[in-house]
Structures are given as C-alpha cells and as structure tokens.
C-alpha atoms as a PDB file:
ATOM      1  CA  UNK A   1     -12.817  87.345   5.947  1.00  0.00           C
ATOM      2  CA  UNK A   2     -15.304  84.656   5.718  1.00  0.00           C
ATOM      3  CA  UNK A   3     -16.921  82.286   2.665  1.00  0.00           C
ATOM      4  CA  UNK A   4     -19.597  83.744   1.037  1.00  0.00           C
ATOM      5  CA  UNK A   5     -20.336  81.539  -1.612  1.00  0.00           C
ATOM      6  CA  UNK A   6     -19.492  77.780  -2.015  1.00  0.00           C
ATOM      7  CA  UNK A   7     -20.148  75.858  -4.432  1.00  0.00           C
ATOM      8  CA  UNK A   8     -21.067  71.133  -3.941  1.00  0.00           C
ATOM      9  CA  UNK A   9     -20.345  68.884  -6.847  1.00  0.00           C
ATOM     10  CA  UNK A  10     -23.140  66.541  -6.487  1.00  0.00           C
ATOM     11  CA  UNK A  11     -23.495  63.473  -8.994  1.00  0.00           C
ATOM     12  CA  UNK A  12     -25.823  60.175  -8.608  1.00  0.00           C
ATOM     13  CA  UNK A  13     -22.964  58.353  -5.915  1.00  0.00           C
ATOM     14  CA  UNK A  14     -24.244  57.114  -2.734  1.00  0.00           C
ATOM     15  CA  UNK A  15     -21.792  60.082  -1.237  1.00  0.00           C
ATOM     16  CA  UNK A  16     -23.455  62.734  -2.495  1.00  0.00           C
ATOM     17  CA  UNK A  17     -25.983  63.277  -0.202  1.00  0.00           C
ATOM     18  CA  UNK A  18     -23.653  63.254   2.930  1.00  0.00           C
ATOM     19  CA  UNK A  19     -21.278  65.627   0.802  1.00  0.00           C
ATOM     20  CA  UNK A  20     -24.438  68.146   0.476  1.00  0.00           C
ATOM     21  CA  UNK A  21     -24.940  67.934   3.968  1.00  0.00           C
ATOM     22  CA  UNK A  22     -21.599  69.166   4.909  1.00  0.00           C
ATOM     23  CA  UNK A  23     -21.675  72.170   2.464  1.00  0.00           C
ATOM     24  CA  UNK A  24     -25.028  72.983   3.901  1.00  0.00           C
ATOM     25  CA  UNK A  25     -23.679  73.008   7.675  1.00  0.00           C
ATOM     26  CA  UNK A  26     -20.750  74.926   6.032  1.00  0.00           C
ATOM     27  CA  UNK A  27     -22.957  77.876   4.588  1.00  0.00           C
ATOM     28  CA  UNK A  28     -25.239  78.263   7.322  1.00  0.00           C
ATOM     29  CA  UNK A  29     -21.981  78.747   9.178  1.00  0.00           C
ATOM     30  CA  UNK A  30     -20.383  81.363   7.214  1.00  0.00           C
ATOM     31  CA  UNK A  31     -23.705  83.149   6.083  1.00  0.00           C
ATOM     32  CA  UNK A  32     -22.569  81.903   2.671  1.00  0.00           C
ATOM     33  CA  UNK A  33     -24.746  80.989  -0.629  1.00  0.00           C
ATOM     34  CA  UNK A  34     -24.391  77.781  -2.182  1.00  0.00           C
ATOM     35  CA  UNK A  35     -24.426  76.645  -6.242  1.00  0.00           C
ATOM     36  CA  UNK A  36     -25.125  72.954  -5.818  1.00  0.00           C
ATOM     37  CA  UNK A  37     -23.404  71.508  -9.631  1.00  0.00           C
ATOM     38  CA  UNK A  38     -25.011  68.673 -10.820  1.00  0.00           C
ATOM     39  CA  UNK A  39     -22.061  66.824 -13.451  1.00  0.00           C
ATOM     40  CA  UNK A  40     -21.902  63.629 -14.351  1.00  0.00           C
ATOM     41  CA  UNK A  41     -20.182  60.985 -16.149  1.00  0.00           C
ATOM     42  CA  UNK A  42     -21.340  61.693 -19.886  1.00  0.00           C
ATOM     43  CA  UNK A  43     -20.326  59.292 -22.645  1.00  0.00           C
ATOM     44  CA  UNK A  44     -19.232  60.692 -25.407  1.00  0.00           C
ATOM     45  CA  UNK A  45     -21.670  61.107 -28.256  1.00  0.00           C
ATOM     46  CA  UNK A  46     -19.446  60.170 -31.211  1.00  0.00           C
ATOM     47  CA  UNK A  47     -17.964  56.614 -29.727  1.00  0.00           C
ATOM     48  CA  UNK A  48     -21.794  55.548 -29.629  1.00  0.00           C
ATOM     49  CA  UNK A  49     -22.766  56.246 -33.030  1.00  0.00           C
ATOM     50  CA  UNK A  50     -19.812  54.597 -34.763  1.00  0.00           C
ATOM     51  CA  UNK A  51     -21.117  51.396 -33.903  1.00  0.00           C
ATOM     52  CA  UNK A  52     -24.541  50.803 -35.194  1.00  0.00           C
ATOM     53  CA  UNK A  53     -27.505  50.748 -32.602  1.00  0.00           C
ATOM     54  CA  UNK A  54     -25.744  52.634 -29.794  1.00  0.00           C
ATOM     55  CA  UNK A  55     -28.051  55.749 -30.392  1.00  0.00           C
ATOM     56  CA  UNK A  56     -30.398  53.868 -28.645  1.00  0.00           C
ATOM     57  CA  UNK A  57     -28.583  53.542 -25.411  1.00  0.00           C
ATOM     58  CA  UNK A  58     -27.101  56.950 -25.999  1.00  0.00           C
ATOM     59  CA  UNK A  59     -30.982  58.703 -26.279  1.00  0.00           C
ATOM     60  CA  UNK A  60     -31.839  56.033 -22.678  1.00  0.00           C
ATOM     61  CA  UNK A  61     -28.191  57.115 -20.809  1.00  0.00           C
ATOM     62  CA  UNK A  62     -29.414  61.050 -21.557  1.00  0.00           C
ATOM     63  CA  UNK A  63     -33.054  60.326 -20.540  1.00  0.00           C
ATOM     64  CA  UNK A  64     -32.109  58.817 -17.059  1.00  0.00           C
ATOM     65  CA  UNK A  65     -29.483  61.515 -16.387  1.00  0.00           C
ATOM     66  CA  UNK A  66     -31.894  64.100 -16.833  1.00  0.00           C
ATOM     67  CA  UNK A  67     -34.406  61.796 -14.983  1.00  0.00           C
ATOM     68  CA  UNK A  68     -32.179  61.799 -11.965  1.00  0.00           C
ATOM     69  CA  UNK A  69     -30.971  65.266 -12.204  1.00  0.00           C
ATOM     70  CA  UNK A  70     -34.766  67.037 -11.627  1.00  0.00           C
ATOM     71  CA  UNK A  71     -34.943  64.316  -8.273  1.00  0.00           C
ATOM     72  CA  UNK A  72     -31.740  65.566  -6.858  1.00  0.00           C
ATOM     73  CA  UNK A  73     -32.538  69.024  -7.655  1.00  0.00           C
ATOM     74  CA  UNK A  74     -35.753  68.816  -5.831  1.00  0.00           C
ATOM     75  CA  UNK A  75     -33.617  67.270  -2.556  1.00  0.00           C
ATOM     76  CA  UNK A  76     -31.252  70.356  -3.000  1.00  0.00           C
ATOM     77  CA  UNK A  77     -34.285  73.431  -2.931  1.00  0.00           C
ATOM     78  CA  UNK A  78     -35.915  71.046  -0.067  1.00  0.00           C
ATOM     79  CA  UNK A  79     -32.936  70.941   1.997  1.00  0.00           C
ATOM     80  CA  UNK A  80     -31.664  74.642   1.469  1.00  0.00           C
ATOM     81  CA  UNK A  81     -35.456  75.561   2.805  1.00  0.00           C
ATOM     82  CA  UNK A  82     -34.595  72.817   5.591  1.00  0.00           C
ATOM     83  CA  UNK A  83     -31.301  74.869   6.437  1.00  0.00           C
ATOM     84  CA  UNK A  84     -32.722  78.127   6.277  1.00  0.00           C
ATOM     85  CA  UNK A  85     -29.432  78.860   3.625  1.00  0.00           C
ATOM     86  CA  UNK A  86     -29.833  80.711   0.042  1.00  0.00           C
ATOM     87  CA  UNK A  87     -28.238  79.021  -2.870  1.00  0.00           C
ATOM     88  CA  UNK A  88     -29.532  78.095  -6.831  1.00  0.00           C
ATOM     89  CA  UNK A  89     -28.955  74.528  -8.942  1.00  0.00           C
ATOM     90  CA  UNK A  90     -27.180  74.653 -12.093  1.00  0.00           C
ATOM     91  CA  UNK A  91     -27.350  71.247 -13.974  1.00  0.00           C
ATOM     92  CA  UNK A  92     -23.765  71.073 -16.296  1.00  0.00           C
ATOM     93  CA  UNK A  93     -23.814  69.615 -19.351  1.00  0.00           C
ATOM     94  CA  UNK A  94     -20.797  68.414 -20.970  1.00  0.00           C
ATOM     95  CA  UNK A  95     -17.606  66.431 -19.986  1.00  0.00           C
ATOM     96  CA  UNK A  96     -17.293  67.341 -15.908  1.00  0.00           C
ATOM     97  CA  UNK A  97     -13.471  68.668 -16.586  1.00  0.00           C
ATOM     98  CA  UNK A  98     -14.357  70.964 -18.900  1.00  0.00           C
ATOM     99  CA  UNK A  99     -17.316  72.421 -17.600  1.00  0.00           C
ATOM    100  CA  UNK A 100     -17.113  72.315 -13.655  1.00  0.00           C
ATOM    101  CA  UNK A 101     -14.223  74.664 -13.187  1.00  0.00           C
ATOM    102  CA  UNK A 102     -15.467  77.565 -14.903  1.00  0.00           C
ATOM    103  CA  UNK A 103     -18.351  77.505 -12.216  1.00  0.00           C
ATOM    104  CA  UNK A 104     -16.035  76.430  -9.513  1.00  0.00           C
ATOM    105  CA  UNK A 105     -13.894  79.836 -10.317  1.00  0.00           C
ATOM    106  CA  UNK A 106     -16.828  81.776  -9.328  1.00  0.00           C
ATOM    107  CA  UNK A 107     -17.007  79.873  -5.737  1.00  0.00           C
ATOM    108  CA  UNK A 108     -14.787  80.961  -2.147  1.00  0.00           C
ATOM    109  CA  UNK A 109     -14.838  77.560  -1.908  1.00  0.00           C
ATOM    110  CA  UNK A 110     -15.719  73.877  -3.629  1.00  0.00           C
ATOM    111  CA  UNK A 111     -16.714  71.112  -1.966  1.00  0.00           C
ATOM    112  CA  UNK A 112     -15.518  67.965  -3.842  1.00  0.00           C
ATOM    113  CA  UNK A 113     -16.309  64.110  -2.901  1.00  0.00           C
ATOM    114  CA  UNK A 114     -12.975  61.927  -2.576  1.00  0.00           C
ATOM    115  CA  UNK A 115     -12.658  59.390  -5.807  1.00  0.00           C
ATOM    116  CA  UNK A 116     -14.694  56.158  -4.438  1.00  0.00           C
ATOM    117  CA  UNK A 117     -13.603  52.987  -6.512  1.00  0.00           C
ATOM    118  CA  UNK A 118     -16.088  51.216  -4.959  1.00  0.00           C
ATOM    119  CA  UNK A 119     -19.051  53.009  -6.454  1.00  0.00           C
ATOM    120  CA  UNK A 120     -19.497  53.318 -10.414  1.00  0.00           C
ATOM    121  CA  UNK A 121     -22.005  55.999 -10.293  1.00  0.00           C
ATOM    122  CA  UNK A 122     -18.820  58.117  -8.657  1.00  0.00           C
ATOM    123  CA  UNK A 123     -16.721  58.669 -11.928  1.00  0.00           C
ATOM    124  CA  UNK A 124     -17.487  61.959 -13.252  1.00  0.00           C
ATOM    125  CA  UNK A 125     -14.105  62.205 -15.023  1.00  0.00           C
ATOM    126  CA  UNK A 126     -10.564  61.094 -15.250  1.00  0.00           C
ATOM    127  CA  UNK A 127      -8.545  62.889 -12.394  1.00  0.00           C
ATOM    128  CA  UNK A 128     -11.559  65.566 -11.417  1.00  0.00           C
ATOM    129  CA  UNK A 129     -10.227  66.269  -7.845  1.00  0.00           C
ATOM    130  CA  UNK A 130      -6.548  66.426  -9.656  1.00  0.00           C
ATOM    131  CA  UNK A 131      -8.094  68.866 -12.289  1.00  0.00           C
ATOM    132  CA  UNK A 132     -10.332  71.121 -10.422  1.00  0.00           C
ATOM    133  CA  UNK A 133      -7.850  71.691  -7.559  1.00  0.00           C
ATOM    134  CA  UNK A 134      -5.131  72.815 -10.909  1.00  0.00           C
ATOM    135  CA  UNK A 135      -7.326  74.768 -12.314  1.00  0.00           C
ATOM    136  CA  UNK A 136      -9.868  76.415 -10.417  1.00  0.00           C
ATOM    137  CA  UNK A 137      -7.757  78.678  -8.171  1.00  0.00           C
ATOM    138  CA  UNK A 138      -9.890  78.242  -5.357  1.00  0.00           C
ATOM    139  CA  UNK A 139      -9.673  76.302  -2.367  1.00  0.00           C
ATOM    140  CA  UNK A 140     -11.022  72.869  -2.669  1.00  0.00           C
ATOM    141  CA  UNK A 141     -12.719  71.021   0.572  1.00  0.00           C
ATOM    142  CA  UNK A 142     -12.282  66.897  -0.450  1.00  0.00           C
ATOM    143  CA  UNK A 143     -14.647  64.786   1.722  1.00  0.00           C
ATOM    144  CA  UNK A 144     -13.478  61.369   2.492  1.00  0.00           C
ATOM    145  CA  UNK A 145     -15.203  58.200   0.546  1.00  0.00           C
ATOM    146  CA  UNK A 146     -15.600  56.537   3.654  1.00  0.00           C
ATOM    147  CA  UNK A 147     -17.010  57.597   7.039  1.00  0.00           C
ATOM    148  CA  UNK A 148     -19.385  60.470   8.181  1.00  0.00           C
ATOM    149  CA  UNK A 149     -18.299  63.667   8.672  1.00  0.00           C
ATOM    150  CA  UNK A 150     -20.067  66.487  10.559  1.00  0.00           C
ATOM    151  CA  UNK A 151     -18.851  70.080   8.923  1.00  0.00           C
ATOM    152  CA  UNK A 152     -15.264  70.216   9.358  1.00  0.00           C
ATOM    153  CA  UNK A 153     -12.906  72.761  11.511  1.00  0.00           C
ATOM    154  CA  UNK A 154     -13.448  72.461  15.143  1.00  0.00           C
ATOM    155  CA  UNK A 155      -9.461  71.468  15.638  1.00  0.00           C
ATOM    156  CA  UNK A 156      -7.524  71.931  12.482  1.00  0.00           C
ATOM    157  CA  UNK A 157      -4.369  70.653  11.524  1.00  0.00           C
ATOM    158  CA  UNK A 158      -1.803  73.122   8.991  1.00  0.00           C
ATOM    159  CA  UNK A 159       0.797  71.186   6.941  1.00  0.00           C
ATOM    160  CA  UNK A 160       3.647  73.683   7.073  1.00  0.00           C
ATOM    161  CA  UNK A 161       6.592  73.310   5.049  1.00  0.00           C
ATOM    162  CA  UNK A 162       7.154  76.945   3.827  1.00  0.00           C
ATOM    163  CA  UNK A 163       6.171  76.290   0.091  1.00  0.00           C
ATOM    164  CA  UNK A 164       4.123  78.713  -1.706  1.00  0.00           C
ATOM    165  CA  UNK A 165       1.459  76.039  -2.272  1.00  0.00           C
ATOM    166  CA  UNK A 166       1.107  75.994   1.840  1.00  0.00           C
ATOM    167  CA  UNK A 167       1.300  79.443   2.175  1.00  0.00           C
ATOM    168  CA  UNK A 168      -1.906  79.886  -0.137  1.00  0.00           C
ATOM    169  CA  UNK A 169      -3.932  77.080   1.671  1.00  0.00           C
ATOM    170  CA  UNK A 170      -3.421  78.948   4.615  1.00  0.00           C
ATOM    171  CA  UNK A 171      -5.153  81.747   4.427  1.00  0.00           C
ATOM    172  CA  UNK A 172      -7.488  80.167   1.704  1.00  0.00           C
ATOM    173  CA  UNK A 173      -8.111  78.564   4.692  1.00  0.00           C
ATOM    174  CA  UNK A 174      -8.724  81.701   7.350  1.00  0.00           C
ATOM    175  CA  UNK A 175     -12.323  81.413   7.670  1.00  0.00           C
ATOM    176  CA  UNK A 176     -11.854  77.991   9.101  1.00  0.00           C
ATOM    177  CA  UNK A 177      -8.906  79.093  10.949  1.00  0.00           C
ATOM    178  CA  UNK A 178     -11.135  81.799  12.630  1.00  0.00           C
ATOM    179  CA  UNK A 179     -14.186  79.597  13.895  1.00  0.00           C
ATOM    180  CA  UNK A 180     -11.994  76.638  15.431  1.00  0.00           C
ATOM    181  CA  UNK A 181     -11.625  76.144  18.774  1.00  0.00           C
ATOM    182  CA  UNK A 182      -8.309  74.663  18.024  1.00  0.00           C
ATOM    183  CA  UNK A 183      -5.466  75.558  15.118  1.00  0.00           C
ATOM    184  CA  UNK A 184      -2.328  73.160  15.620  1.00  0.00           C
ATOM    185  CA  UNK A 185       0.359  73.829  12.616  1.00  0.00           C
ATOM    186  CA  UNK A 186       2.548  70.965  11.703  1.00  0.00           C
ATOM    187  CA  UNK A 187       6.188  71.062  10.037  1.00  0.00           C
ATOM    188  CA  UNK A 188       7.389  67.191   9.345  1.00  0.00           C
ATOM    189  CA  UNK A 189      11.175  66.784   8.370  1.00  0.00           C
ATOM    190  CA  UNK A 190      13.688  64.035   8.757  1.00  0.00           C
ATOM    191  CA  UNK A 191      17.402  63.667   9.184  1.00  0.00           C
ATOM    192  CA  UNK A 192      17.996  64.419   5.664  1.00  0.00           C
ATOM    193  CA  UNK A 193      16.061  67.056   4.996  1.00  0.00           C
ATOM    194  CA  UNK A 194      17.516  70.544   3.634  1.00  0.00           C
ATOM    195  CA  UNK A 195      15.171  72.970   4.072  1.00  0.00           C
ATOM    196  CA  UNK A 196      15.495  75.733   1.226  1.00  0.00           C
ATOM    197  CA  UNK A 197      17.289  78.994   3.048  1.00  0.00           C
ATOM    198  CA  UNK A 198      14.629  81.087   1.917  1.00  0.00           C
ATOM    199  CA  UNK A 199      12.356  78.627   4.281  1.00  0.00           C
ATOM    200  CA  UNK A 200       9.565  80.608   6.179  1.00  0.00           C
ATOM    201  CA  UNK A 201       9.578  79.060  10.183  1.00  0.00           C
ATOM    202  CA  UNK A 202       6.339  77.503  11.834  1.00  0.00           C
ATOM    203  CA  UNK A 203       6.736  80.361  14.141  1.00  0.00           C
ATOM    204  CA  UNK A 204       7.044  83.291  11.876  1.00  0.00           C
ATOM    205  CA  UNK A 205       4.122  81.826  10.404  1.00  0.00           C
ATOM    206  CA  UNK A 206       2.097  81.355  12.869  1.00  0.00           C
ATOM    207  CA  UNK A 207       2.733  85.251  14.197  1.00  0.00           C
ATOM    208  CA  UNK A 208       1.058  86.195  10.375  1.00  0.00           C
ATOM    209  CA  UNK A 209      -2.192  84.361  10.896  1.00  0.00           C
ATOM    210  CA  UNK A 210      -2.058  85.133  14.713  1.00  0.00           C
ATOM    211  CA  UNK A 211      -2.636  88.799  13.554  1.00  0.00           C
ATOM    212  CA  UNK A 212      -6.419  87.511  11.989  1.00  0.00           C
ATOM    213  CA  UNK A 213      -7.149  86.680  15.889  1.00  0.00           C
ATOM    214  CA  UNK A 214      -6.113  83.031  15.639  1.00  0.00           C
ATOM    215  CA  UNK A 215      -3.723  80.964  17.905  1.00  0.00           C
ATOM    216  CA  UNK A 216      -1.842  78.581  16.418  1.00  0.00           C
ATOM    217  CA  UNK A 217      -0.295  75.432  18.749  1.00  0.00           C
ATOM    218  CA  UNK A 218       3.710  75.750  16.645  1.00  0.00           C
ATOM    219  CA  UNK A 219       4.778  71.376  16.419  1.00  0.00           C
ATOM    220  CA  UNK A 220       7.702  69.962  14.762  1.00  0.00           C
ATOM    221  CA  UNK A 221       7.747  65.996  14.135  1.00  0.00           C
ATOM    222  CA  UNK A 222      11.080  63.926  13.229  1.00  0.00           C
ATOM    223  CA  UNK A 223      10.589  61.229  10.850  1.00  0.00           C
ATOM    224  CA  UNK A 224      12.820  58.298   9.932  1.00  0.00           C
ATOM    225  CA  UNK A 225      14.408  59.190   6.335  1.00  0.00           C
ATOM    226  CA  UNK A 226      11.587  57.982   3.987  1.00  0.00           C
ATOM    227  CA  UNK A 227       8.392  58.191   5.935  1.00  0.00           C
ATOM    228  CA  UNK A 228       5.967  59.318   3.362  1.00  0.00           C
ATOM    229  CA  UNK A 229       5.019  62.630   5.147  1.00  0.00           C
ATOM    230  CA  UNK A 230       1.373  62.237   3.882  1.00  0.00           C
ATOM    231  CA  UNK A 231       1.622  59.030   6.111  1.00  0.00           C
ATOM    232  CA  UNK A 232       2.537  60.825   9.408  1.00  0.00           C
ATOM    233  CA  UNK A 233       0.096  63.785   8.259  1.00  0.00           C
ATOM    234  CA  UNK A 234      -2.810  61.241   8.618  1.00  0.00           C
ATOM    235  CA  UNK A 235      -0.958  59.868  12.252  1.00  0.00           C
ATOM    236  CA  UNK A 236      -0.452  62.989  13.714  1.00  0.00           C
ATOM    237  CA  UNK A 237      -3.982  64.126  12.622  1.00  0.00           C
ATOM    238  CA  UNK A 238      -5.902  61.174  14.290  1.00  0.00           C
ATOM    239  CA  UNK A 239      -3.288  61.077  17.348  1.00  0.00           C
ATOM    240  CA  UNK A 240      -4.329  65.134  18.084  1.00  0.00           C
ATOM    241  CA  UNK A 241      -7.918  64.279  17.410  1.00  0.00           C
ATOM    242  CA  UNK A 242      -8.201  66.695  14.249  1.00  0.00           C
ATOM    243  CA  UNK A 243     -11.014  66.651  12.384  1.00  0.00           C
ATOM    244  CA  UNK A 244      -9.405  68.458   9.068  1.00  0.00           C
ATOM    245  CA  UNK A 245      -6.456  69.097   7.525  1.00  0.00           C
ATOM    246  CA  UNK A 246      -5.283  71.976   5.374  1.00  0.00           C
ATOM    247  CA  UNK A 247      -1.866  71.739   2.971  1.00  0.00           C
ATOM    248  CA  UNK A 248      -0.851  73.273  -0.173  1.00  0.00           C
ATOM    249  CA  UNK A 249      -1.809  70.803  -3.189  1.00  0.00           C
ATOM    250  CA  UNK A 250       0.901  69.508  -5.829  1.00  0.00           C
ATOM    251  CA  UNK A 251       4.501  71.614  -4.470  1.00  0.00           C
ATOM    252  CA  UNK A 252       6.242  68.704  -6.454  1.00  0.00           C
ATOM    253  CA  UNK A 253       5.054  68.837  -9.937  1.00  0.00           C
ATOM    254  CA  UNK A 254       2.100  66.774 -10.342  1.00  0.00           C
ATOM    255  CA  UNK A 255       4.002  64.100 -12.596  1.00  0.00           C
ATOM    256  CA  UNK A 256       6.708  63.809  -9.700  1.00  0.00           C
ATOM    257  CA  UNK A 257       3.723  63.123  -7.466  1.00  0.00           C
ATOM    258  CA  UNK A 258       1.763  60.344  -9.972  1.00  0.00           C
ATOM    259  CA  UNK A 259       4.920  58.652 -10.356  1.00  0.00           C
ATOM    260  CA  UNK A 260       7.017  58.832  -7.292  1.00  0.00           C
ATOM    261  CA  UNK A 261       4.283  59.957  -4.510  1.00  0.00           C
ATOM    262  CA  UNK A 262       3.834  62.557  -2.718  1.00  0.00           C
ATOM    263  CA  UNK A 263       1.925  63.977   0.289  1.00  0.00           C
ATOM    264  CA  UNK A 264      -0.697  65.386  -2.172  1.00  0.00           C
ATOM    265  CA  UNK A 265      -1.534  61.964  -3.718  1.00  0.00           C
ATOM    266  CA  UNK A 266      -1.230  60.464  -0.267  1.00  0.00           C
ATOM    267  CA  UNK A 267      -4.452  62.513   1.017  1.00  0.00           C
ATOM    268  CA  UNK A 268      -5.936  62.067  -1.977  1.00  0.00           C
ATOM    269  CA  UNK A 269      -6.090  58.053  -1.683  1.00  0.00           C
ATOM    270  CA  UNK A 270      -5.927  57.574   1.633  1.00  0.00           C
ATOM    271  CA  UNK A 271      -7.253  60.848   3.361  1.00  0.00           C
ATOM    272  CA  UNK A 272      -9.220  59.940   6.809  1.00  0.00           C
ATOM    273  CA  UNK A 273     -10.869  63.389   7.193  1.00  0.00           C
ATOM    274  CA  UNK A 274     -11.799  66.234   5.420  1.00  0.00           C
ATOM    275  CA  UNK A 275      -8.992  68.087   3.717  1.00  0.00           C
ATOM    276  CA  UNK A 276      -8.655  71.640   2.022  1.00  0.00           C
ATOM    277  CA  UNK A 277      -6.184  71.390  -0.632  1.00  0.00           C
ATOM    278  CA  UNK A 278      -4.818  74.511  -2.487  1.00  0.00           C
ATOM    279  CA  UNK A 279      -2.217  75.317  -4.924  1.00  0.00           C
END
C-alpha cells in the first residue's frame, strides 16, 4: 500500500512554500503524483457591490489573485522538475470550502497548512482544516504554523484509544507506518476512565498492523483526572523524539470539541509537529 497521489493546498501565506516542500519530499518518497490547489480567500462578489464603488476594489482583489496565482504556479512546475516528481496545478475558483474538497476526494492524501493567526494572507476560509478533514474522507497531513519540518515519519507516534476514528487513521496512515524506522503506539487514560467493553487493546492492535511488516513499540501513560490528553499527546511526542503524530479526528462530536475541548482541537491549535488527522 503506498500514496500515489497527494494533493498541497497552497495560498499566498508565508507557509506555503515550506508546506510545498514537504509534499514534494513526500511524493518523491512514495512514487506519488501531486495536484498542487491554489484557493484563496475570495470576497464575496455581492457584499462589494451593495455599497457603491466597491467594484473597483472587487475588479483590483481578482486582478492580484490571478496575478499571484500564475507566479506560484510557475514555482510549483519549477520545483516538481527540481524533484524529479510528476504532478499538474489546478487554480480553484470559488469559496475554498466549497471547492477544495471535491479535489481533495480525488487525493490518498492532502497536505493542509495549520491556521496561522499571525499571517492575513493565511485565511482561506472559516474552519478549512475543520471542514476538509469532515468532508473529504481522506487522510489529511496538517503542517505546523511554526517551525520547519523536513517530510514527516521517521519515528511516528499512534494515538490509540480504540475509536473508529483511530482505527481509520491508522491504516490511512500505513504508508507512513511502513517507511519509519520507528512506530511507537500510545493509549492515554486516567483513574477515571471507563473504557467502552467493546474497547480494541494497544496490543491486539498492534498484532493487525504488525501483519503489513511494521513493529509497533505497545505504551500506556496514566494521567491525573483532567489532563487534556491532546496535552500529554504533544509531551509524550517531544519526550520520545517523534517527529509526527497520527489520531483519529473529531471521536467527540465536533460541537463537544469547539465547546468543551478535545484532543482534536488541541492539535489543531497547538500541534508541535506534523499530524495526520482522520475521521
């Protein structure tokens, strides 16, 4: 089993250069062809001609879009000849929501950026990690705002806690699984905790993907009762020197997680490496 096509949502942010040069070390690895999606934030057309002598900027905002579009489609084709890797560009038009997941349903996998506050030219759309990662149905690799990254997946770390969405990231996740040189699965609980009966062990998990020809290190970490486990996901992660982590997305429903928290919206704000997310 291995990627062979992945698809980069690249925009104008200072990030998405580094993000297409992960997904480039990613496809050369796995032989794989990549769709880089240009999408960006696009105002919408009808708020600017309510008010009288908004076409203008409207007509500019489209111009410069396009403008910057044909540059970073030119650094795409250069760097694909630079990688020796096969891909195309498709430029989306439209709100990013609506028109990135259709593409991203045709991908093995997407490589998303993580939502950077810091940089305006990073909003796309409300929620587009949330949205994609809903409703793509394919695995979705989130790069971190912050730091640089080399292509992910020498020593990867499996949030295991026997829910469906886990079980999918999994083997979403095999090809990474089966080019580490290190696989350690985690299961975090506290003194509370009731695991459902129907519960699958780290073990008995562990002997599935051991049958695709990859060892798994089996761990098991008590946590005081209320330790965010997104919290000691990120710990244990930079304590065992991982440089990815793979968990089911949204197990809670995603209001539960919005309003109350959850491991999903931990990673999601605070993620400190790359992170394939599922659900």
């Amino acid at each position: 089993m291995s990627y062979k096509s992945i698809l980069v949502h690249l925009d104008t942010s200072v990030r998405a250069h580094p993000r297409l040069e992960i997904a480039l070390q990613l496809a050369h690895r796995f032989h794989a062809t990549l769709t880089g999606l240009f999408s960006t934030y696009v105002p919408p057309r009808h708020a600017f001609f309510v008010m009288a002598g908004t076409a203008d900027y409207y007509a500019e905002h489209e111009r410069l879009r396009h403008e910057r579009a044909s540059a970073l489609e030119r650094l795409f084709r250069a760097e694909l000849a630079r990688a020796n890797v096969d891909g195309h560009w498709i430029a989306a038009n439209g709100y990013a929501n609506d028109v990135v997941p259709p593409y991203a349903r045709l991908a093995d996998l997407i490589v998303l950026g993580q939502t950077d506050p810091t940089d305006p030219e990073a909003f796309v759309a409300e929620q587009l990690v949330e949205h994609v990662v809903l409703s793509a149905g394919r695995p979705v690799l989130l790069v971190p705002s912050g730091g640089t990254f080399a292509a992910p997946g020498r020593h990867v770390l499996i949030a295991w806690d026997g829910s469906r969405e886990a079980t999918r990231a999994i083997h979403d996740a095999l090809p990474f699984l089966a080019h580490a040189s290190k696989v350690t699965l985690l299961t975090v609980h506290s003194s509370g905790d009731r695991p459902p009966r129907d519960t699958v062990p780290g073990d008995d998990i562990a002997l599935t993907v051991a049958r695709h020809g990859v060892k798994i290190d089996v761990r098991e970490l008590s946590v005081a009762d209320g330790t965010p486990v997104g919290d000691a996901l990120l710990s244990q992660a930079a304590d065992l020197g991982c440089d990815m982590i793979v968990m089911g997305a949204y197990a809670h429903s995603r209001l539960h997680e919005v309003v109350l928290g959850g491991a999903t919206r931990t990673m999601l704000e605070s993620m400190t490496v790359p992170v394939l997310l599922s659900h």
